[in-house]
C-alpha atoms as a PDB file:
ATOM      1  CA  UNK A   1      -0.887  -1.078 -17.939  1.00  0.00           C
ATOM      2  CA  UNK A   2      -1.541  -0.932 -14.250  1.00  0.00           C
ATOM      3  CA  UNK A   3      -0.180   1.934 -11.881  1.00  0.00           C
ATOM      4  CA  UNK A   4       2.186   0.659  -9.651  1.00  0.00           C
ATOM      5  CA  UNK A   5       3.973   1.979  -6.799  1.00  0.00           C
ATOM      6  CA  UNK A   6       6.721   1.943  -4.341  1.00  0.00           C
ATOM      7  CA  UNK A   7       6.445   2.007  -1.139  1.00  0.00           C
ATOM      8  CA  UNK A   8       8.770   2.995   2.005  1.00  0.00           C
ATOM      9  CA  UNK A   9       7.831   3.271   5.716  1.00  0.00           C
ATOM     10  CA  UNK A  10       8.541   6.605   7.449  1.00  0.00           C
ATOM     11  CA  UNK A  11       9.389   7.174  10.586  1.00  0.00           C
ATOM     12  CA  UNK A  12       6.033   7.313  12.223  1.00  0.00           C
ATOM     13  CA  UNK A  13       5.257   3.879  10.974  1.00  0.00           C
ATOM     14  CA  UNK A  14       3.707   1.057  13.022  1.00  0.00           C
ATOM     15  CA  UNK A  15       5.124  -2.472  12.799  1.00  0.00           C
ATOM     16  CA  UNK A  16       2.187  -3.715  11.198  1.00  0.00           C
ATOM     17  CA  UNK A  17       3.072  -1.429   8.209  1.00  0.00           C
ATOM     18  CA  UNK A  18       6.961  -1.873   8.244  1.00  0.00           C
ATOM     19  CA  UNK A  19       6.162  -5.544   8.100  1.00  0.00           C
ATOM     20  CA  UNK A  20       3.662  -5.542   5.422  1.00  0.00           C
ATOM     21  CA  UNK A  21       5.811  -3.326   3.075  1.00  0.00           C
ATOM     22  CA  UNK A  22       9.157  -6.092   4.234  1.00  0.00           C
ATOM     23  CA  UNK A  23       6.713  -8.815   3.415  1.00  0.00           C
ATOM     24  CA  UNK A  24       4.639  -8.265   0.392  1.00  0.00           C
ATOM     25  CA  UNK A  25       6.387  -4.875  -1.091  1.00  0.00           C
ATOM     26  CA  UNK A  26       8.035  -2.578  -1.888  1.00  0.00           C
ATOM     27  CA  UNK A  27       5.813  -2.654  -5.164  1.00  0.00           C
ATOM     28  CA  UNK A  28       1.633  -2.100  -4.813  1.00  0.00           C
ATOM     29  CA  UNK A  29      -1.090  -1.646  -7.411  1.00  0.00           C
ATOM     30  CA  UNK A  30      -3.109   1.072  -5.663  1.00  0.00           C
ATOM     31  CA  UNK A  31      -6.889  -0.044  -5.634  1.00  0.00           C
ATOM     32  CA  UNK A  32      -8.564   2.655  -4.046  1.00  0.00           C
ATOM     33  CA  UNK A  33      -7.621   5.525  -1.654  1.00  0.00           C
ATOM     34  CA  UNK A  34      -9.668   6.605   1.335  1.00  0.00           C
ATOM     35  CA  UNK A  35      -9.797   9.821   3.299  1.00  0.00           C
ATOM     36  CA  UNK A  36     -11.056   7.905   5.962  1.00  0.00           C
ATOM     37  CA  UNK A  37     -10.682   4.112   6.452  1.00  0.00           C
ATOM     38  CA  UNK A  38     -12.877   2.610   9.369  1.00  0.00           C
ATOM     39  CA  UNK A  39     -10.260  -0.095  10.366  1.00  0.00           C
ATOM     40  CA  UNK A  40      -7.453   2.311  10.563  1.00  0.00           C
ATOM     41  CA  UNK A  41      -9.248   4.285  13.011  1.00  0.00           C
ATOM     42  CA  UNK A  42     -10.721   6.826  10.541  1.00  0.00           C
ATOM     43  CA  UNK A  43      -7.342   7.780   8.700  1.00  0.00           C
ATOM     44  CA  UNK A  44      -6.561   8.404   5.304  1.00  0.00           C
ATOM     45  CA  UNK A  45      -5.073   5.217   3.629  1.00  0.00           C
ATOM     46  CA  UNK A  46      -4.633   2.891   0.678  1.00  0.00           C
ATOM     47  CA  UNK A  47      -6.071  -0.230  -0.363  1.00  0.00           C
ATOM     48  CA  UNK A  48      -3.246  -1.617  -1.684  1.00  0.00           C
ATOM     49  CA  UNK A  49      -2.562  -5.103  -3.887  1.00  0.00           C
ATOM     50  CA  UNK A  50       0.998  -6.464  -3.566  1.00  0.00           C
ATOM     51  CA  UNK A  51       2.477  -7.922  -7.013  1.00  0.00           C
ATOM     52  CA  UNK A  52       4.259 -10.393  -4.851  1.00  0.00           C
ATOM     53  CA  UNK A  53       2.750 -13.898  -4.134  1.00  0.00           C
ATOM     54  CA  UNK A  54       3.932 -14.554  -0.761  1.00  0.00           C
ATOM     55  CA  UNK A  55       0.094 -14.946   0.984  1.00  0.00           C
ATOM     56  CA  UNK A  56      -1.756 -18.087   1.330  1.00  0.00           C
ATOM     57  CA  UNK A  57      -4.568 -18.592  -0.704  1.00  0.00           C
ATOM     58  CA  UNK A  58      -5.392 -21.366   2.069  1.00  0.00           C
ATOM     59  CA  UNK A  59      -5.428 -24.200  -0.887  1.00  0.00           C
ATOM     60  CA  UNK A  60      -1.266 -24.439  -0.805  1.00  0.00           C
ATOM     61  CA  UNK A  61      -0.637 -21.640  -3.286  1.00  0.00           C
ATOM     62  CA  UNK A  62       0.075 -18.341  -3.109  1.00  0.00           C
ATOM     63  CA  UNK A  63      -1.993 -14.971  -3.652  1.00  0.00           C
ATOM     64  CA  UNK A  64      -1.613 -11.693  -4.196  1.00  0.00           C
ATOM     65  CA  UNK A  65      -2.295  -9.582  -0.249  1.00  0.00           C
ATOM     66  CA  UNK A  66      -4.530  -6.655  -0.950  1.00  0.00           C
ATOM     67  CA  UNK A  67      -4.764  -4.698   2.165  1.00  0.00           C
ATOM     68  CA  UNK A  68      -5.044  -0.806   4.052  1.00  0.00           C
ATOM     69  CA  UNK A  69      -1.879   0.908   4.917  1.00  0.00           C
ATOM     70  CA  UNK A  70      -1.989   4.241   6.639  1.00  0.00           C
ATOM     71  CA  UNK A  71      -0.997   7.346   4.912  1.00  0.00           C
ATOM     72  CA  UNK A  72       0.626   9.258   7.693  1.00  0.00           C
ATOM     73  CA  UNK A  73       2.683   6.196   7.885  1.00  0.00           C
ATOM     74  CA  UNK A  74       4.154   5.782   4.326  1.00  0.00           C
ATOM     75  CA  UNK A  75       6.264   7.485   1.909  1.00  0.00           C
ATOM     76  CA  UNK A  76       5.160   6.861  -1.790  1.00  0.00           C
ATOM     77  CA  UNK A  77       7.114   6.926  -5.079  1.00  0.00           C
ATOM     78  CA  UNK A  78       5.938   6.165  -8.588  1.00  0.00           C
ATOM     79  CA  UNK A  79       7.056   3.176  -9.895  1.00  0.00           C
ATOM     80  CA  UNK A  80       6.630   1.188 -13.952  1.00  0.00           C
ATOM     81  CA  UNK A  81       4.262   3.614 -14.947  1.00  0.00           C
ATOM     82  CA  UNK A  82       4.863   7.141 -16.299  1.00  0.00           C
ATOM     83  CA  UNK A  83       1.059   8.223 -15.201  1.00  0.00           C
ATOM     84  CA  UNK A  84       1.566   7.915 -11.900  1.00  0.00           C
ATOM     85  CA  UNK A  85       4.195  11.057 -12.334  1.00  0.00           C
ATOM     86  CA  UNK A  86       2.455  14.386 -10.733  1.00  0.00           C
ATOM     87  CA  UNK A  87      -0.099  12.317  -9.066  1.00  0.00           C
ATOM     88  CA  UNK A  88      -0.347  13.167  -5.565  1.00  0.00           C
ATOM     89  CA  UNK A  89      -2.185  11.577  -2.443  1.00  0.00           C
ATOM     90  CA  UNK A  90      -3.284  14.162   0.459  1.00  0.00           C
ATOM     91  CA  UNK A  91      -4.112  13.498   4.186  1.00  0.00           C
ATOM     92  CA  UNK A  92      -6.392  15.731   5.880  1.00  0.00           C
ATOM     93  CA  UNK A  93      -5.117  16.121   9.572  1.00  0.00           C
END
């Protein structure tokens, strides 16, 4: 089983991140986590997969949006899977 999570915004959040999390959330498969991410100007993030299908596939269906958010800028709580309890995700400032 897959480790999902669940995301909220905090109060130093963007509105690209508010929206993506309104859009596509608040549940994310993490695929990978970055100290630094090049297109979020060298912050710590999270390549995250929605479980929602609300994104064009460009062919009139629907996809799954994978996509960086921002550490600094979210607040993350395990979510469906018990292995995701203790686990913890650092920035470096």
């Amino acid at each position: 089983m897959a480790d999902f999570i669940r995301l909220k915004w905090n109060d130093k959040a963007c509105s690209r991140t508010k929206n993506r999390i309104r859009e596509h959330g608040p549940l994310f498969r993490v695929a990978m986590a970055k100290n630094s991410v090049w297109c979020m100007d060298g912050r710590s993030a999270l390549l995250l997969v929605s479980q929602t299908r609300h994104s064009s596939d460009g062919k009139g269906g629907r996809e799954h949006w994978t996509g960086w958010l921002p550490l600094d800028e979210i607040e993350v709580e395990p979510a469906l899977s018990e292995d995701m309890t203790g686990r913890t995700f650092s920035v470096r400032l």
